[in-house]
PDB file of N, CA and C in Angstrom:
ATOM      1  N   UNK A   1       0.834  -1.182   0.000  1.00  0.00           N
ATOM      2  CA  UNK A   1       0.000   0.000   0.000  1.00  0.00           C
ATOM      3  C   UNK A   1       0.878   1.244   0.000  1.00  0.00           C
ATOM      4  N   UNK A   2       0.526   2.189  -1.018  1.00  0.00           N
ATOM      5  CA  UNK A   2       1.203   3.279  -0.729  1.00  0.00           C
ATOM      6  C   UNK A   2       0.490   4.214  -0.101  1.00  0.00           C
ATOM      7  N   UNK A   3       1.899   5.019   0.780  1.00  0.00           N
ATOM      8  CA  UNK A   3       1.145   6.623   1.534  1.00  0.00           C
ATOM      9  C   UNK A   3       0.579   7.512   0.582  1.00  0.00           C
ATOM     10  N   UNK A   4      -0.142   8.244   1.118  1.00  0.00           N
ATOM     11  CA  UNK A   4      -0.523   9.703   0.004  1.00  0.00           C
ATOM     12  C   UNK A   4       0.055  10.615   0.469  1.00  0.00           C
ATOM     13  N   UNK A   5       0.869  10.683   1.464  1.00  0.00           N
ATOM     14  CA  UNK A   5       2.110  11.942   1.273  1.00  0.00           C
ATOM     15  C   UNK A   5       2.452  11.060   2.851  1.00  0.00           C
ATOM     16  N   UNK A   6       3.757  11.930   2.740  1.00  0.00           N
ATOM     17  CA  UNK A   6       4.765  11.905   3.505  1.00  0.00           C
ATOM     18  C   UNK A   6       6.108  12.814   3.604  1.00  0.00           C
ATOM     19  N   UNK A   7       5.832  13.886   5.573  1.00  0.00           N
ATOM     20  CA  UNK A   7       6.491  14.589   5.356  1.00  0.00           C
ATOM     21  C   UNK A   7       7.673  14.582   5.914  1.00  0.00           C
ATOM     22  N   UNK A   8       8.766  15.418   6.005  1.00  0.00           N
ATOM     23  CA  UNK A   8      10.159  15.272   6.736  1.00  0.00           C
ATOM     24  C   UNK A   8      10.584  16.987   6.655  1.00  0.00           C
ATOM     25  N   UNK A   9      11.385  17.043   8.059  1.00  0.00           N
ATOM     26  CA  UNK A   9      11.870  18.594   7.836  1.00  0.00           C
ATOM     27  C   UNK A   9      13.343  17.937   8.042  1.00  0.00           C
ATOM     28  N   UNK A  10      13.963  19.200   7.740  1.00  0.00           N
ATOM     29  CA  UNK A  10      15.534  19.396   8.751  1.00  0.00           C
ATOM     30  C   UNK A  10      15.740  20.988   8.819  1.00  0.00           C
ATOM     31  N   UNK A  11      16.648  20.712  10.250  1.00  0.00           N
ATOM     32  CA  UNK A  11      15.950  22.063  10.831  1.00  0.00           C
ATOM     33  C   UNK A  11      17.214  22.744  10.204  1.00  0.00           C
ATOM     34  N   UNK A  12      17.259  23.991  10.222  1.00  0.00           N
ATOM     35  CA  UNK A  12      18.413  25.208   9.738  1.00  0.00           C
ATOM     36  C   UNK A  12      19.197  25.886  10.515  1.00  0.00           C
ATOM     37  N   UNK A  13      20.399  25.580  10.906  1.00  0.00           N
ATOM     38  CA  UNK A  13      21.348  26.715  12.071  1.00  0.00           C
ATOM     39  C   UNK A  13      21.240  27.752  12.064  1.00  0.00           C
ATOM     40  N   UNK A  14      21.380  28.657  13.058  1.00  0.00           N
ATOM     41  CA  UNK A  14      21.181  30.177  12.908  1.00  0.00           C
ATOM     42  C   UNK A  14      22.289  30.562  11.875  1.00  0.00           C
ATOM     43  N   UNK A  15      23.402  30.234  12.091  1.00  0.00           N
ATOM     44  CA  UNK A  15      24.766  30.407  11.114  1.00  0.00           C
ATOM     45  C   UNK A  15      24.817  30.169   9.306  1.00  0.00           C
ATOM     46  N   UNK A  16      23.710  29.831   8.840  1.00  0.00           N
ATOM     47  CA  UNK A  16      23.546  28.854   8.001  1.00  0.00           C
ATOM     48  C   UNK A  16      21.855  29.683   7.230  1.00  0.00           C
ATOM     49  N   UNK A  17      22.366  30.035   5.615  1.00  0.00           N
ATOM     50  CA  UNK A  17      21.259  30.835   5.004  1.00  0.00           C
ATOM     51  C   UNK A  17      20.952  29.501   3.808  1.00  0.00           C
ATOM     52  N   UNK A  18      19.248  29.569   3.585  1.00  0.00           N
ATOM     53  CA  UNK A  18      18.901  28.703   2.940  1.00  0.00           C
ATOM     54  C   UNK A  18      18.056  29.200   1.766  1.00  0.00           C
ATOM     55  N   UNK A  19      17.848  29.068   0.148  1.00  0.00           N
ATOM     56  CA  UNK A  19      17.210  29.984  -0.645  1.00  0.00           C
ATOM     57  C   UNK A  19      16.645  28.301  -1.647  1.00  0.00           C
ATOM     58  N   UNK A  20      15.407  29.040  -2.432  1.00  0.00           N
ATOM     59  CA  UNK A  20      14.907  28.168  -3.011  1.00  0.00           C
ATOM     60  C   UNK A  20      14.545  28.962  -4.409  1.00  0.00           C
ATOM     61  N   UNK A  21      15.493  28.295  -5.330  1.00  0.00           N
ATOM     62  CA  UNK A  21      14.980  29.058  -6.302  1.00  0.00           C
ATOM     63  C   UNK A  21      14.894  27.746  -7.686  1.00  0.00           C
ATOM     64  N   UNK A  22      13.456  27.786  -8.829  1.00  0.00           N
ATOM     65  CA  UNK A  22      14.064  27.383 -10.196  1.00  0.00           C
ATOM     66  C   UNK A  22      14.244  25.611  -9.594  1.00  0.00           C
ATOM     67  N   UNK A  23      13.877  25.049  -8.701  1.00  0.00           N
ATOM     68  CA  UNK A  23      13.992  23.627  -8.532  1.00  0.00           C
ATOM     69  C   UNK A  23      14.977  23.178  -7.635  1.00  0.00           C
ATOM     70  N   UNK A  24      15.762  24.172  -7.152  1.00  0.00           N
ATOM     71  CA  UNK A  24      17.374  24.010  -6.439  1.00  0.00           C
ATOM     72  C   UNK A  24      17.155  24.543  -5.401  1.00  0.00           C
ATOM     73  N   UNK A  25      17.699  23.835  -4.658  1.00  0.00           N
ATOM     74  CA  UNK A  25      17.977  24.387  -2.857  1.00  0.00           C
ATOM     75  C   UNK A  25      19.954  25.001  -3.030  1.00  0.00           C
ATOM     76  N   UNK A  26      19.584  26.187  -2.380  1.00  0.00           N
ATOM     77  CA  UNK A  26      20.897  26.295  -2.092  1.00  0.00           C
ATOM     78  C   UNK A  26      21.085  26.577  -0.680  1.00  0.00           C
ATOM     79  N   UNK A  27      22.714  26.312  -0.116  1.00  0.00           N
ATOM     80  CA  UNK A  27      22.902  26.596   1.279  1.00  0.00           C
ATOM     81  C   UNK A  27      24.242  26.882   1.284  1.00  0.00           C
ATOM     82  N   UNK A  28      24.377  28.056   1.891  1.00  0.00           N
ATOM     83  CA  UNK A  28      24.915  28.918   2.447  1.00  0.00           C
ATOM     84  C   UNK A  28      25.548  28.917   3.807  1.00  0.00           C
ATOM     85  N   UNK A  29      26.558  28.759   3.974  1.00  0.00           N
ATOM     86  CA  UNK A  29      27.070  28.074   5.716  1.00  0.00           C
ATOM     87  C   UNK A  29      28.674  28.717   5.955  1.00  0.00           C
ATOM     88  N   UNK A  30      28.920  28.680   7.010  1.00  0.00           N
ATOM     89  CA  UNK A  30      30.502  29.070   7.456  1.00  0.00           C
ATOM     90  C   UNK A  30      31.641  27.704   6.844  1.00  0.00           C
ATOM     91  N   UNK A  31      31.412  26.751   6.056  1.00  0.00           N
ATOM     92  CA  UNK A  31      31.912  25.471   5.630  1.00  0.00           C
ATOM     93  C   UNK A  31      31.878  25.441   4.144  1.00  0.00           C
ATOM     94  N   UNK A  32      30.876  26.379   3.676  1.00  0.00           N
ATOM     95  CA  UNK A  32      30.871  26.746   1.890  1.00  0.00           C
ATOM     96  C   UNK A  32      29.988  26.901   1.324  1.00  0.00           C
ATOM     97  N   UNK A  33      29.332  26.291   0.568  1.00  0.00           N
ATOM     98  CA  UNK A  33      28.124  26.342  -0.271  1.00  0.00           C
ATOM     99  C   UNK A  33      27.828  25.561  -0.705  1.00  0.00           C
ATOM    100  N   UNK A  34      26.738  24.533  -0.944  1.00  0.00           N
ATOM    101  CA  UNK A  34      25.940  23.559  -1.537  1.00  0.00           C
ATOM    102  C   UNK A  34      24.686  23.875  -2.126  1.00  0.00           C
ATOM    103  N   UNK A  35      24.624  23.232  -3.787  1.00  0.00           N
ATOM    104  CA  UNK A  35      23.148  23.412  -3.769  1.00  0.00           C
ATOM    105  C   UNK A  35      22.525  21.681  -4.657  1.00  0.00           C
ATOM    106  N   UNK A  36      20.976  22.156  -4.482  1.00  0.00           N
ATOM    107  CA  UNK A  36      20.553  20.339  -4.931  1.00  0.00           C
ATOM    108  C   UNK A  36      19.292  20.748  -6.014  1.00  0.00           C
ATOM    109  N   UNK A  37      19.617  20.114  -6.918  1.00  0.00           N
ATOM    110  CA  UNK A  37      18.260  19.906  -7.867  1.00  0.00           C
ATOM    111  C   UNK A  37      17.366  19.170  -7.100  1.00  0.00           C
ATOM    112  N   UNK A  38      16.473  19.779  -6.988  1.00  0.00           N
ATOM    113  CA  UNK A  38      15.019  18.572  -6.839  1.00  0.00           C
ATOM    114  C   UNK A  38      13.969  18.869  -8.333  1.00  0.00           C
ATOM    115  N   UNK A  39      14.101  17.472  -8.816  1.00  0.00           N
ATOM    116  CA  UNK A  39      13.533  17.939 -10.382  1.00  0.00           C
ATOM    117  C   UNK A  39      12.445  16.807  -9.958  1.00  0.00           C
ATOM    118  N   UNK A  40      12.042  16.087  -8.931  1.00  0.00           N
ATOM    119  CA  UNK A  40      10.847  15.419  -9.211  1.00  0.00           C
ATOM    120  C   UNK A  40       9.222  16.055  -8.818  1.00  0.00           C
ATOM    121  N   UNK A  41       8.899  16.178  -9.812  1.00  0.00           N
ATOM    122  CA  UNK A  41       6.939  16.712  -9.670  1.00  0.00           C
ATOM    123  C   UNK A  41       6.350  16.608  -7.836  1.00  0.00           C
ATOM    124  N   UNK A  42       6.730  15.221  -7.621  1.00  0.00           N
ATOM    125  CA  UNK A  42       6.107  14.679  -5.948  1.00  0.00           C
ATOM    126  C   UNK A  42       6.203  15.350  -5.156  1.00  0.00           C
ATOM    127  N   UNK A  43       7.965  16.087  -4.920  1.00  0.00           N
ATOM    128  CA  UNK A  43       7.943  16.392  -3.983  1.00  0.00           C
ATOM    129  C   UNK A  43       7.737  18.050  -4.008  1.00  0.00           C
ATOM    130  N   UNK A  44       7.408  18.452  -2.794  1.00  0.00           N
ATOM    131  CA  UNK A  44       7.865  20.018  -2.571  1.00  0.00           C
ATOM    132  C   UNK A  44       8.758  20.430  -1.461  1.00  0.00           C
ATOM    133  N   UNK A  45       9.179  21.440  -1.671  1.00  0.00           N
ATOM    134  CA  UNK A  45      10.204  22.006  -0.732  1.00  0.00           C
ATOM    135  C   UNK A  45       9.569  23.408  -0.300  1.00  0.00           C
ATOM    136  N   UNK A  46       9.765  23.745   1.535  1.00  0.00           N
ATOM    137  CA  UNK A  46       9.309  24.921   1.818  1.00  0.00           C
ATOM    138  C   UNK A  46      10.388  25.371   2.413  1.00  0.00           C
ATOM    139  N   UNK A  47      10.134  26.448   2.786  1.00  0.00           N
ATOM    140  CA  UNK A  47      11.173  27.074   4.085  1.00  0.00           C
ATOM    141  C   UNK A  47      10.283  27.615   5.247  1.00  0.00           C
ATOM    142  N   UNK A  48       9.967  27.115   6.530  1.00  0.00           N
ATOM    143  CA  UNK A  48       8.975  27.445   7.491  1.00  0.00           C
ATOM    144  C   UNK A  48      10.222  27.879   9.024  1.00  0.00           C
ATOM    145  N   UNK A  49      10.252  28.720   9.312  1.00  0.00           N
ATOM    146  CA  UNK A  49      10.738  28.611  10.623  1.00  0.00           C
ATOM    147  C   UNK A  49      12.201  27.869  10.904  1.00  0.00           C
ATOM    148  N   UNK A  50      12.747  28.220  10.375  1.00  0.00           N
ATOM    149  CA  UNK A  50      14.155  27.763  10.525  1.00  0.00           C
ATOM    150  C   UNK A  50      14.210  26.336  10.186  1.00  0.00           C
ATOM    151  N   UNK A  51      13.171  26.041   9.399  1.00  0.00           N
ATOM    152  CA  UNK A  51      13.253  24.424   8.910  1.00  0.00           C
ATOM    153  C   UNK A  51      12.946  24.076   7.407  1.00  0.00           C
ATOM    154  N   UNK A  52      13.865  23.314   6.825  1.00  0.00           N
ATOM    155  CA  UNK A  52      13.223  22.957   5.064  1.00  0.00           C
ATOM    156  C   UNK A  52      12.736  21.731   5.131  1.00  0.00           C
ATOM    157  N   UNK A  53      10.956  22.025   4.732  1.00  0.00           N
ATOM    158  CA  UNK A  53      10.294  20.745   4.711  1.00  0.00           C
ATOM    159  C   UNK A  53      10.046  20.567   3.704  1.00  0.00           C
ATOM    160  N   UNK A  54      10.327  18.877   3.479  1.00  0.00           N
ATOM    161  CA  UNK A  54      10.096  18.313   2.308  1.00  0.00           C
ATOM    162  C   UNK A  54       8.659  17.393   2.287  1.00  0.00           C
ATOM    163  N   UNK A  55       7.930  17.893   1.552  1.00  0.00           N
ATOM    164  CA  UNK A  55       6.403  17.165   1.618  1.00  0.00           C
ATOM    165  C   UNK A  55       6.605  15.934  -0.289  1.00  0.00           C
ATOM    166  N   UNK A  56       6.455  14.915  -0.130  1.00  0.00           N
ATOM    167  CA  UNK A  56       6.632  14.047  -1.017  1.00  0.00           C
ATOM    168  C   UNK A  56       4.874  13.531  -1.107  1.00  0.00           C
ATOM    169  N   UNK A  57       4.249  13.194  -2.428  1.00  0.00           N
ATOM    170  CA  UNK A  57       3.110  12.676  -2.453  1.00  0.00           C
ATOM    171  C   UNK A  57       2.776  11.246  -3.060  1.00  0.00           C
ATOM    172  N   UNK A  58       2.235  10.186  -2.511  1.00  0.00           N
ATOM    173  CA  UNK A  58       2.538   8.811  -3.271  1.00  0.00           C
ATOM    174  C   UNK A  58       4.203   8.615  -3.571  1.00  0.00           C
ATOM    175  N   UNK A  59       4.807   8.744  -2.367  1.00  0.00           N
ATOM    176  CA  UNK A  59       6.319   8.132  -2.683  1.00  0.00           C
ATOM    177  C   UNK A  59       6.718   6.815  -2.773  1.00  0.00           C
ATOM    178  N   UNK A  60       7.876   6.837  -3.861  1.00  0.00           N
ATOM    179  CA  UNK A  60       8.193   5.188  -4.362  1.00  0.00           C
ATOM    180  C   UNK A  60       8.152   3.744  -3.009  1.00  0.00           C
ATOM    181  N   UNK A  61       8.934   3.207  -3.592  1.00  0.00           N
ATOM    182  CA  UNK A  61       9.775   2.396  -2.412  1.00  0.00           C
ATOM    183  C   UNK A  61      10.482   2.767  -1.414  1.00  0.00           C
ATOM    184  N   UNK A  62      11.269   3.030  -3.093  1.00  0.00           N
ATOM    185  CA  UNK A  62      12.922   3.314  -2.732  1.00  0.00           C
ATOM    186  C   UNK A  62      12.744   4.612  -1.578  1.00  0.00           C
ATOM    187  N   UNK A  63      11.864   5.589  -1.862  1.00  0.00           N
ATOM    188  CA  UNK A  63      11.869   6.367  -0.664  1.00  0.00           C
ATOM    189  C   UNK A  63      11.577   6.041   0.852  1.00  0.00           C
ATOM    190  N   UNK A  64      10.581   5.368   0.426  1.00  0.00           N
ATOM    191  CA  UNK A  64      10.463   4.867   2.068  1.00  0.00           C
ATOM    192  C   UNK A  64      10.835   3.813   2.330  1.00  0.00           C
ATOM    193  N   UNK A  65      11.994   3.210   2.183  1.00  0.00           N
ATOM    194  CA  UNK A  65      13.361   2.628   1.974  1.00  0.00           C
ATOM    195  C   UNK A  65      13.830   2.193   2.872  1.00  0.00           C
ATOM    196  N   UNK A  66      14.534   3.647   2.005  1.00  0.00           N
ATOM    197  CA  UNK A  66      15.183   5.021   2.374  1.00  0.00           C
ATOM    198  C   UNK A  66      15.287   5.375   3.792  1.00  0.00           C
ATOM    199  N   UNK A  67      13.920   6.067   4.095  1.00  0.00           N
ATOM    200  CA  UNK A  67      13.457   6.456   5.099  1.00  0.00           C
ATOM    201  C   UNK A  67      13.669   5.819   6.212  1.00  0.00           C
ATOM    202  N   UNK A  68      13.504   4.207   6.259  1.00  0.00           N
ATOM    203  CA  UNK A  68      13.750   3.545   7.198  1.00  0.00           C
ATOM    204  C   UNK A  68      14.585   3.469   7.894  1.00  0.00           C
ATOM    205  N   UNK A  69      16.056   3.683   6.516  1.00  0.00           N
ATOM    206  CA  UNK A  69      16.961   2.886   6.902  1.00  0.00           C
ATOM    207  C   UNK A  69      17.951   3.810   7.247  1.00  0.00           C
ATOM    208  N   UNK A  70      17.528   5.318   7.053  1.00  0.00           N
ATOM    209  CA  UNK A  70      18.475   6.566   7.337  1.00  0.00           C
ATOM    210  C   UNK A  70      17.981   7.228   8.218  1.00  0.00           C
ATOM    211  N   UNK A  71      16.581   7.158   8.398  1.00  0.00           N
ATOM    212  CA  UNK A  71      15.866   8.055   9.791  1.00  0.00           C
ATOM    213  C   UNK A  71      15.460   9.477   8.804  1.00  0.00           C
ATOM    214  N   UNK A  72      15.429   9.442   7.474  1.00  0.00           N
ATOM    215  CA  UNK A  72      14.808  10.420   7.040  1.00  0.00           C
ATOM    216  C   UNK A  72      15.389  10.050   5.018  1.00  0.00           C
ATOM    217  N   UNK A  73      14.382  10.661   4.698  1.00  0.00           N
ATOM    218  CA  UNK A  73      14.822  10.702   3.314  1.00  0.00           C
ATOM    219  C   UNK A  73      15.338  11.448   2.372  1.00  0.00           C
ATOM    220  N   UNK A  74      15.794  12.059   3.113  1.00  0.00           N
ATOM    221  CA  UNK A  74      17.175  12.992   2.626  1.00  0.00           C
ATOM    222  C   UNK A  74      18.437  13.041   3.832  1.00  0.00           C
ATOM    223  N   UNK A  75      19.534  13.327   2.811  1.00  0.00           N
ATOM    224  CA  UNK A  75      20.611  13.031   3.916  1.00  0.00           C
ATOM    225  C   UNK A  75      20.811  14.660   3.964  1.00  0.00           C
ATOM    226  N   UNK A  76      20.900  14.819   5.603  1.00  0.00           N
ATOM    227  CA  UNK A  76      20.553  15.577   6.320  1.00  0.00           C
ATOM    228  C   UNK A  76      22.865  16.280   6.516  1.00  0.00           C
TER     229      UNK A  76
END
């Protein structure tokens, strides 16, 4: 049976700026800069309160896997 959504945050350091633009997360930190395509339709990405939540809808397997086996489905 699949879920009809499933959500996950991770929270954001005060030290640490987060922007969402065009499909890409970028981050901004005292360690450098990273950013991530998210090109799949399912999921969405917010920015709420010092946290980026990822809301996924009807996710695969492999995500909730994933999920199990990392304590979240994105590596944090």
């Amino acid at each position: 049976m699949r879920l009809p959504i499933m959500i996950d945050y991770v929270e954001i350091p005060n030290s640490v700026s987060v922007s969402i633009e065009d499909g890409k997360i970028h981050i901004k930190g005292p360690k450098g800069e990273k950013y991530r395509n998210i090109n799949n339709r399912n999921i969405i990405v917010e920015i709420k309160e010092n946290k980026i939540i990822f809301k996924v809808y009807f996710p695969s397997k492999k995500i909730i896997r994933d999920t199990e086996y990392n304590g979240c489905a994105y590596k944090k």
